[in-house]
PDB file of N, CA and C in Angstrom:
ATOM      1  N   UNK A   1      25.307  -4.191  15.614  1.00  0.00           N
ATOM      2  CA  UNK A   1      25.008  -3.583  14.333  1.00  0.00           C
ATOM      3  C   UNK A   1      24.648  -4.666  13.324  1.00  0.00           C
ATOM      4  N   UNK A   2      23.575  -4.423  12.525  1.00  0.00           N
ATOM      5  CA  UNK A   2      23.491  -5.360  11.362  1.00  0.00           C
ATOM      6  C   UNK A   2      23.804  -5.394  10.417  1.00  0.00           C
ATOM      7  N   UNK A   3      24.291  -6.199   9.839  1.00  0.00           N
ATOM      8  CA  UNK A   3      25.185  -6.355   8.348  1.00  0.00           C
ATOM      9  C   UNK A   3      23.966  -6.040   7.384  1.00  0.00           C
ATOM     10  N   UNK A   4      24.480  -5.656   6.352  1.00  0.00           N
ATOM     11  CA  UNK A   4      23.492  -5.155   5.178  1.00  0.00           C
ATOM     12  C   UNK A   4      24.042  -6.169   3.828  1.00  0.00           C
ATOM     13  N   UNK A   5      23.277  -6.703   2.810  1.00  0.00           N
ATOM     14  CA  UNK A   5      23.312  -6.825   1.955  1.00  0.00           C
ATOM     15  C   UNK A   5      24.013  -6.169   0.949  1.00  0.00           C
ATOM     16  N   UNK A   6      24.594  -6.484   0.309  1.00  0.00           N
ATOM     17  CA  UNK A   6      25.448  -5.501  -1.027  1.00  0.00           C
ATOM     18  C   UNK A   6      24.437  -5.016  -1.831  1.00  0.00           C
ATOM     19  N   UNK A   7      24.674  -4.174  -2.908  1.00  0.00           N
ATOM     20  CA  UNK A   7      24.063  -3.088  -3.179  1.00  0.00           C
ATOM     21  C   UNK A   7      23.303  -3.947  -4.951  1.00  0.00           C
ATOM     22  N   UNK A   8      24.064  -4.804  -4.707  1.00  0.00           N
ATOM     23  CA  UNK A   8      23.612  -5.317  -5.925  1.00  0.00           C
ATOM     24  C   UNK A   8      22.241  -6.321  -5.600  1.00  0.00           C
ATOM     25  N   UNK A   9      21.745  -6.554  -4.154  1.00  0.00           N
ATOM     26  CA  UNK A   9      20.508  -6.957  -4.420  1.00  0.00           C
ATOM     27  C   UNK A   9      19.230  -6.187  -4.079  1.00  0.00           C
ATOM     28  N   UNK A  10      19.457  -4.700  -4.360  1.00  0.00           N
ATOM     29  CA  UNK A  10      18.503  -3.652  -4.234  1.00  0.00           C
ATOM     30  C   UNK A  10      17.111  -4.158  -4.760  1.00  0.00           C
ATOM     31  N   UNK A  11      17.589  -4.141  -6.453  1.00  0.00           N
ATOM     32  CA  UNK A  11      16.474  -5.123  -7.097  1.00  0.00           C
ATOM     33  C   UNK A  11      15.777  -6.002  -7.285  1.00  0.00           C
ATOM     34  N   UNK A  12      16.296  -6.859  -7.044  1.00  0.00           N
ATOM     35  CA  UNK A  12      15.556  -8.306  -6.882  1.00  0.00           C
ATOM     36  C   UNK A  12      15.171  -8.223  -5.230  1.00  0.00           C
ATOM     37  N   UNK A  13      15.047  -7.366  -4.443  1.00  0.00           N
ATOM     38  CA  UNK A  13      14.540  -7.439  -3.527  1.00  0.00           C
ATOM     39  C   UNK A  13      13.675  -6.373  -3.506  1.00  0.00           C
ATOM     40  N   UNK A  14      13.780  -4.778  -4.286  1.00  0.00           N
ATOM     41  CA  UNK A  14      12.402  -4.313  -4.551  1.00  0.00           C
ATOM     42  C   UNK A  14      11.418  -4.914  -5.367  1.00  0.00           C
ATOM     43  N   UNK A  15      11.671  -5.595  -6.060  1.00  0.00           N
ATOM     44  CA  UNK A  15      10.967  -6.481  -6.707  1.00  0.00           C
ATOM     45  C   UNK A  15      10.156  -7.750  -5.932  1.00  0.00           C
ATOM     46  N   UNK A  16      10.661  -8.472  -5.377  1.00  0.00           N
ATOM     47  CA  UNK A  16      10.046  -9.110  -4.173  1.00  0.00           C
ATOM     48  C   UNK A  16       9.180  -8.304  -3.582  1.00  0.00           C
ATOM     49  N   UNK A  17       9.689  -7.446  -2.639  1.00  0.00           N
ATOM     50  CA  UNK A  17       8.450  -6.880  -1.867  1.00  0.00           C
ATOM     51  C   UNK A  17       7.629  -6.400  -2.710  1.00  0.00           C
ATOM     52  N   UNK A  18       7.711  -5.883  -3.670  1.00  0.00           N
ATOM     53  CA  UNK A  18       7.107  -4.631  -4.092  1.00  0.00           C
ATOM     54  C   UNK A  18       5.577  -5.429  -4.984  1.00  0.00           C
ATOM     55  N   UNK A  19       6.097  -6.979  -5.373  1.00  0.00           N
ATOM     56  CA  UNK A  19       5.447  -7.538  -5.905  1.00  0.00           C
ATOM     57  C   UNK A  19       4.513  -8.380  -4.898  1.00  0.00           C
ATOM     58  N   UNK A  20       5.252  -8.546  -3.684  1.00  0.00           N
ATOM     59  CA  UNK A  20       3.869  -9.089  -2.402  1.00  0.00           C
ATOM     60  C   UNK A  20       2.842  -8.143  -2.040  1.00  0.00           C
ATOM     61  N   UNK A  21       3.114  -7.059  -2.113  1.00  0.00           N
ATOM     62  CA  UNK A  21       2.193  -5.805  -1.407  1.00  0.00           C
ATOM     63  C   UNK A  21       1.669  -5.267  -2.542  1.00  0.00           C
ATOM     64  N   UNK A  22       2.201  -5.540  -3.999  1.00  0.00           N
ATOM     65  CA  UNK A  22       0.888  -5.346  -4.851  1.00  0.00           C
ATOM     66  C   UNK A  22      -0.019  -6.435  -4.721  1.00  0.00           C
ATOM     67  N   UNK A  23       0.218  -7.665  -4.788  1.00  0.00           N
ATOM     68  CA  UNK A  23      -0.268  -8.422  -5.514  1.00  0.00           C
ATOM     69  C   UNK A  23      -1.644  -8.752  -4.267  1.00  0.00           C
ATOM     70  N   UNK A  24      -0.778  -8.812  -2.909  1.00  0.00           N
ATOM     71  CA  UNK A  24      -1.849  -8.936  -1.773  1.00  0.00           C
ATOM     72  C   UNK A  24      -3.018  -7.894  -1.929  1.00  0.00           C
ATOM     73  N   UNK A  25      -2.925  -6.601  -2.028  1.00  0.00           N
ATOM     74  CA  UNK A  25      -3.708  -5.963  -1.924  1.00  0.00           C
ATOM     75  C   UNK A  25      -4.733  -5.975  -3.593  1.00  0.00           C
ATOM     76  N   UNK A  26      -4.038  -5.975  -4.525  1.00  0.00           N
ATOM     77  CA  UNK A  26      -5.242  -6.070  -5.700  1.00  0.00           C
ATOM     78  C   UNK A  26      -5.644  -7.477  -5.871  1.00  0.00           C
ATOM     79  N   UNK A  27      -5.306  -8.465  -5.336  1.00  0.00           N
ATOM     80  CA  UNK A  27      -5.582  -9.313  -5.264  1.00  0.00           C
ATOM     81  C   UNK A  27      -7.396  -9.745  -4.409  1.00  0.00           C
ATOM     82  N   UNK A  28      -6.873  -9.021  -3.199  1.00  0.00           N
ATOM     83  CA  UNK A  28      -7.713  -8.906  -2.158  1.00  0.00           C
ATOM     84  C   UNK A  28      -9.124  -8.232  -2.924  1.00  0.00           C
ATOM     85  N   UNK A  29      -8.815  -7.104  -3.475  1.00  0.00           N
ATOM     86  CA  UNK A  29      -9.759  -6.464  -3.535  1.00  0.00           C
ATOM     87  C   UNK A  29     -10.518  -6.715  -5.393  1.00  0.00           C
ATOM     88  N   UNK A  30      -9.785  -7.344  -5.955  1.00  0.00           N
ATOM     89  CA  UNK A  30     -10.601  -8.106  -7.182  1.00  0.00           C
ATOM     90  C   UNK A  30     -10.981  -8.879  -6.775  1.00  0.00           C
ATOM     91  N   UNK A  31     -10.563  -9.657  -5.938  1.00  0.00           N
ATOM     92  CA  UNK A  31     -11.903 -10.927  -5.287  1.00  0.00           C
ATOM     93  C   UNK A  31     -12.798 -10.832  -4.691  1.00  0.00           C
ATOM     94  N   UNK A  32     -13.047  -9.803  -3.702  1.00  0.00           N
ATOM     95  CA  UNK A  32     -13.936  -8.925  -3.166  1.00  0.00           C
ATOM     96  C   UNK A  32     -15.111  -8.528  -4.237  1.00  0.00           C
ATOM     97  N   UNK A  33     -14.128  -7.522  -5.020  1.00  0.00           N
ATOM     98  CA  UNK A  33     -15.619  -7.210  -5.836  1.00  0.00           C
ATOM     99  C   UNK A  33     -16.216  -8.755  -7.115  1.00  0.00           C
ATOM    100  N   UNK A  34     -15.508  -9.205  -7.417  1.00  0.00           N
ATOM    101  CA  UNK A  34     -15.616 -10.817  -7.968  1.00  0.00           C
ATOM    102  C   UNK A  34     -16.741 -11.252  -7.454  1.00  0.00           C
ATOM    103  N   UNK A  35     -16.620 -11.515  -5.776  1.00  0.00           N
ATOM    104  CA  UNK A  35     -17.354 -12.388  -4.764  1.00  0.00           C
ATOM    105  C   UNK A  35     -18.180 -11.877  -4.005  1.00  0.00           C
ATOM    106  N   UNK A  36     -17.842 -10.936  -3.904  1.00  0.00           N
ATOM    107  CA  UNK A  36     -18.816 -10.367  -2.546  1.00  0.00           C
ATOM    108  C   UNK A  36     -17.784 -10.822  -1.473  1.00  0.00           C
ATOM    109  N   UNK A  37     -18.406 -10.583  -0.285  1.00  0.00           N
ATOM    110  CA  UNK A  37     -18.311 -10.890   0.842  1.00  0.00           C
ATOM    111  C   UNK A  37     -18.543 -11.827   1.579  1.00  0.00           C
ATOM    112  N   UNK A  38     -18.157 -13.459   0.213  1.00  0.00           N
ATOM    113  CA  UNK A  38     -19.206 -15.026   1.152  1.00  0.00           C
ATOM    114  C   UNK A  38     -18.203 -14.992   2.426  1.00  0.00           C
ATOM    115  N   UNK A  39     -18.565 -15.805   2.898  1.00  0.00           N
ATOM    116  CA  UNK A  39     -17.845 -16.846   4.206  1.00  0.00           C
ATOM    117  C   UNK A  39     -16.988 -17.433   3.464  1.00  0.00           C
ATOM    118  N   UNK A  40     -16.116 -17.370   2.574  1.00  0.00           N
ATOM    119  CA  UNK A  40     -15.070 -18.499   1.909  1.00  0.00           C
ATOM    120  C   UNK A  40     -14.118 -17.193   1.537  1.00  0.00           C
ATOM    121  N   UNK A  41     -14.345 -16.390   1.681  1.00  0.00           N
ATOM    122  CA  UNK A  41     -13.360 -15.460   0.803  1.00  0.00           C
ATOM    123  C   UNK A  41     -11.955 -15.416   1.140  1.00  0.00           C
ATOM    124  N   UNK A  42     -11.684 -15.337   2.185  1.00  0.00           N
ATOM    125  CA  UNK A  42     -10.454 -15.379   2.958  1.00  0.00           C
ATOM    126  C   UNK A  42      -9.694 -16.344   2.517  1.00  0.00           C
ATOM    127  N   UNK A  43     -10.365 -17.727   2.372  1.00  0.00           N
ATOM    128  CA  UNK A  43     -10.033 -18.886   1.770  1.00  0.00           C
ATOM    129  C   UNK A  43      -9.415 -18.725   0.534  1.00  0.00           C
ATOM    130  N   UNK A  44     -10.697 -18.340  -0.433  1.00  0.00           N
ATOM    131  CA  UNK A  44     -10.694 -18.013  -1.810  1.00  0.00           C
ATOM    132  C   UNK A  44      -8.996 -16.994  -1.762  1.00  0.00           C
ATOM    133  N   UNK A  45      -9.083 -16.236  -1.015  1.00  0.00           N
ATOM    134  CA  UNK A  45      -8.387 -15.067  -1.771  1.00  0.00           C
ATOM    135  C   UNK A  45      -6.852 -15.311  -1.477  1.00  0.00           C
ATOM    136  N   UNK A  46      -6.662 -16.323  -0.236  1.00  0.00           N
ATOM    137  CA  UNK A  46      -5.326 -16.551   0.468  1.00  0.00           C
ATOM    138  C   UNK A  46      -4.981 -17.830  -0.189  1.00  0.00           C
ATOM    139  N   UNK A  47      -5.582 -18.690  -0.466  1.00  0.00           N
ATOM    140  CA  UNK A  47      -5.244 -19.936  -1.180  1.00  0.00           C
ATOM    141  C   UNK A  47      -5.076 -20.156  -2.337  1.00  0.00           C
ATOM    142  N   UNK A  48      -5.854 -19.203  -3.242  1.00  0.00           N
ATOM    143  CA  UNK A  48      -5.819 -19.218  -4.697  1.00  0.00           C
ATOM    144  C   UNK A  48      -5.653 -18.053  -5.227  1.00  0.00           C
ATOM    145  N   UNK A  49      -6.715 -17.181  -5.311  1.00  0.00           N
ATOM    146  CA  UNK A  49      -6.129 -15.610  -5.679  1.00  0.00           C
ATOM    147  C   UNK A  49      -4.563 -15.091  -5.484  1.00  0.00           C
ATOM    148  N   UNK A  50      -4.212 -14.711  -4.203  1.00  0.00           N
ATOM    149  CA  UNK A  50      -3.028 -14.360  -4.014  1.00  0.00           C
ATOM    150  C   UNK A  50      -1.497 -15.327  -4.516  1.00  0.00           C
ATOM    151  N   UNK A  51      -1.641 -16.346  -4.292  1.00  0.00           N
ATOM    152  CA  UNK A  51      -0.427 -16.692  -4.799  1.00  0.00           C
ATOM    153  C   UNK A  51      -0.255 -16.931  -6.080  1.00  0.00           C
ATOM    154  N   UNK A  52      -1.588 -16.859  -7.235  1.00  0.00           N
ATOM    155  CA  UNK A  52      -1.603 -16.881  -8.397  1.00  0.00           C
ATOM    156  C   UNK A  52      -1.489 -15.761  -9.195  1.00  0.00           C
ATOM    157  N   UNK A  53      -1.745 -14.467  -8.502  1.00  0.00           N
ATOM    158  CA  UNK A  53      -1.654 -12.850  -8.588  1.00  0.00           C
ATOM    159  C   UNK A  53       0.332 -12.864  -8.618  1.00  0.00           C
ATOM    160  N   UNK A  54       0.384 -13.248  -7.312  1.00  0.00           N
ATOM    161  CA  UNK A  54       2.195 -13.168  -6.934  1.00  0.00           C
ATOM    162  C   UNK A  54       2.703 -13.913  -7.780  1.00  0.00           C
ATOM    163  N   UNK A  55       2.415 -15.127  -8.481  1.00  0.00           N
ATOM    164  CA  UNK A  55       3.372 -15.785  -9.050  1.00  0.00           C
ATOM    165  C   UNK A  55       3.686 -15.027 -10.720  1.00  0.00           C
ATOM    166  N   UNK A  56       2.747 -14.123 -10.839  1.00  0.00           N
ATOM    167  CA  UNK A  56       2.445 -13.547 -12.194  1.00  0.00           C
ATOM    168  C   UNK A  56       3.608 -12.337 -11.959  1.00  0.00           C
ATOM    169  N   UNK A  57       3.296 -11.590 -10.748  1.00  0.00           N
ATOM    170  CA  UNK A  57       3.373 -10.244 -10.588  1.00  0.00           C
ATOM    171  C   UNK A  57       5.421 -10.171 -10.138  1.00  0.00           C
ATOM    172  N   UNK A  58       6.090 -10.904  -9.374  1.00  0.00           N
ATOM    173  CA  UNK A  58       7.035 -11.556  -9.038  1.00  0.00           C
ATOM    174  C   UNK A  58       8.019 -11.368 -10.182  1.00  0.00           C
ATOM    175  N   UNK A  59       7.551 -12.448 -11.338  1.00  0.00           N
ATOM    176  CA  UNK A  59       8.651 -12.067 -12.351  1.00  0.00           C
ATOM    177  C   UNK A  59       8.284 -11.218 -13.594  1.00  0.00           C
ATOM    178  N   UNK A  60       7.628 -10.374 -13.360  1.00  0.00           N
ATOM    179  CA  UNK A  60       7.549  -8.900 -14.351  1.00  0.00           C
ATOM    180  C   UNK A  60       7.716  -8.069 -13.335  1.00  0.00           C
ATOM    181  N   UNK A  61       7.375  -7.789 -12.055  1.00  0.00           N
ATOM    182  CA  UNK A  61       8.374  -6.897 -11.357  1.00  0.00           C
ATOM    183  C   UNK A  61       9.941  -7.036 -11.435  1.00  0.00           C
ATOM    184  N   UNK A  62      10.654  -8.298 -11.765  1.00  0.00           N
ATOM    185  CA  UNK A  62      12.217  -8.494 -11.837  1.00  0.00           C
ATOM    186  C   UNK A  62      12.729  -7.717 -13.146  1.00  0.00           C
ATOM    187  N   UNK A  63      11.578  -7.429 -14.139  1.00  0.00           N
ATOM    188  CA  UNK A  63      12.071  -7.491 -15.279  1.00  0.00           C
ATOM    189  C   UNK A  63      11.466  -5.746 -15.639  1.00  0.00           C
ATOM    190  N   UNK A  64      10.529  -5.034 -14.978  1.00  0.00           N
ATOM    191  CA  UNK A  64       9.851  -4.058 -14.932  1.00  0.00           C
ATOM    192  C   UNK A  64      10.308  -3.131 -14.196  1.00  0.00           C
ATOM    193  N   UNK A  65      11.126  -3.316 -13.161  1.00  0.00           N
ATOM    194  CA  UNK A  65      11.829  -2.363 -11.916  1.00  0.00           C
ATOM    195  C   UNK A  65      12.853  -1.545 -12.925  1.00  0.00           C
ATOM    196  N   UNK A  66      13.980  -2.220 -13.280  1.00  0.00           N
ATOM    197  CA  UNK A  66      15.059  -1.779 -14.261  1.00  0.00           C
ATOM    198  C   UNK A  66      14.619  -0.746 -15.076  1.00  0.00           C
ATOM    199  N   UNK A  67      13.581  -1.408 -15.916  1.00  0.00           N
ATOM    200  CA  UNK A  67      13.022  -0.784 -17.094  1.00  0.00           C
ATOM    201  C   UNK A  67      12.509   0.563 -16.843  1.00  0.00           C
ATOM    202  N   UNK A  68      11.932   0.602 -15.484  1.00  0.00           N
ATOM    203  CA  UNK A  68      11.080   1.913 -15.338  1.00  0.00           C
ATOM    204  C   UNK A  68      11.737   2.601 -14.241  1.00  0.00           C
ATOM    205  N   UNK A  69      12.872   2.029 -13.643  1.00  0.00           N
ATOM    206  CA  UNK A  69      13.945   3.406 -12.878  1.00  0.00           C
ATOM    207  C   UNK A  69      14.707   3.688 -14.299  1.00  0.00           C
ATOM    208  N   UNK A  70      14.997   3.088 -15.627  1.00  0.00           N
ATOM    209  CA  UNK A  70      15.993   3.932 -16.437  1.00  0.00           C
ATOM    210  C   UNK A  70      14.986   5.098 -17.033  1.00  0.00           C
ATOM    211  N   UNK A  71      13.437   4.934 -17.276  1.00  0.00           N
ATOM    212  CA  UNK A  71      12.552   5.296 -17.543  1.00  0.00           C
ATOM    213  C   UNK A  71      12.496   6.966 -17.009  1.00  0.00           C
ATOM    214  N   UNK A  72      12.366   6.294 -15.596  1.00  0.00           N
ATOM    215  CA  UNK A  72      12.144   7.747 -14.754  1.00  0.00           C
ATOM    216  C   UNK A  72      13.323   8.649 -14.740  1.00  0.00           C
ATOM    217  N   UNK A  73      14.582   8.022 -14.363  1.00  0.00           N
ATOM    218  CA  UNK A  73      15.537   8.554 -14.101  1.00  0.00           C
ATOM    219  C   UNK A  73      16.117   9.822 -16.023  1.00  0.00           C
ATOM    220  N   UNK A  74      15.121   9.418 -16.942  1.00  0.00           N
ATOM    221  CA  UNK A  74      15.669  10.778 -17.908  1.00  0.00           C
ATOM    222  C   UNK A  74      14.563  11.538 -17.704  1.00  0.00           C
ATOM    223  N   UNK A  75      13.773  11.616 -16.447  1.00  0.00           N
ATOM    224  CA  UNK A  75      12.975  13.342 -16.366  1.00  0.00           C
ATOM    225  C   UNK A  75      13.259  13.691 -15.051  1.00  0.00           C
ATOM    226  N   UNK A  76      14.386  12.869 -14.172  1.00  0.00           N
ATOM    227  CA  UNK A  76      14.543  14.089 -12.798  1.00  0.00           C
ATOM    228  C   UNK A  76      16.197  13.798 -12.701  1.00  0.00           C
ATOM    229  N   UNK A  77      16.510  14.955 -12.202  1.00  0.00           N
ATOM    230  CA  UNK A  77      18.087  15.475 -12.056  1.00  0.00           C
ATOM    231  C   UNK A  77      18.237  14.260 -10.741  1.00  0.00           C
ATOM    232  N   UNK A  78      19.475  13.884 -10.982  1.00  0.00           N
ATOM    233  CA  UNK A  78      20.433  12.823 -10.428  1.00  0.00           C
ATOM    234  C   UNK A  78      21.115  14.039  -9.151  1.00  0.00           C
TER     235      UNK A  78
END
């Protein structure tokens, strides 16, 4: 069986992911339409785009998750 994490790092770990799988994918696809389709893009988009997208996106997801589950949570029943 695998041990689980305590409950207190829900957040900072939806926040992590939540901020790789945005940032990869709009990342990807603003450079795309940016560039086109050269022969460097992959380059372009994995070397510079993306981790400059993530490093942005990373800590306003830490600080944005909180904010917008207290957000949501006063229009649906608990």
């Amino acid at each position: 069986m695998r041990r689980k994490l305590s409950a207190r790092w829900f957040s900072p770990l939806f926040a992590l992911f939540m901020s790789v799988l945005m940032s990869f994918a709009m990342s990807a696809l603003i450079t795309l339409v940016n560039l086109g389709p050269t022969p460097d893009f992959f380059a372009r988009w994995l070397l510079y785009a993306f981790p400059s997208a993530w490093a942005m996106a990373f800590p306003i997801a830490l600080f944005v998750v909180p904010v917008v589950r207290r957000g949501v949570a006063r229009f649906v029943e608990h």
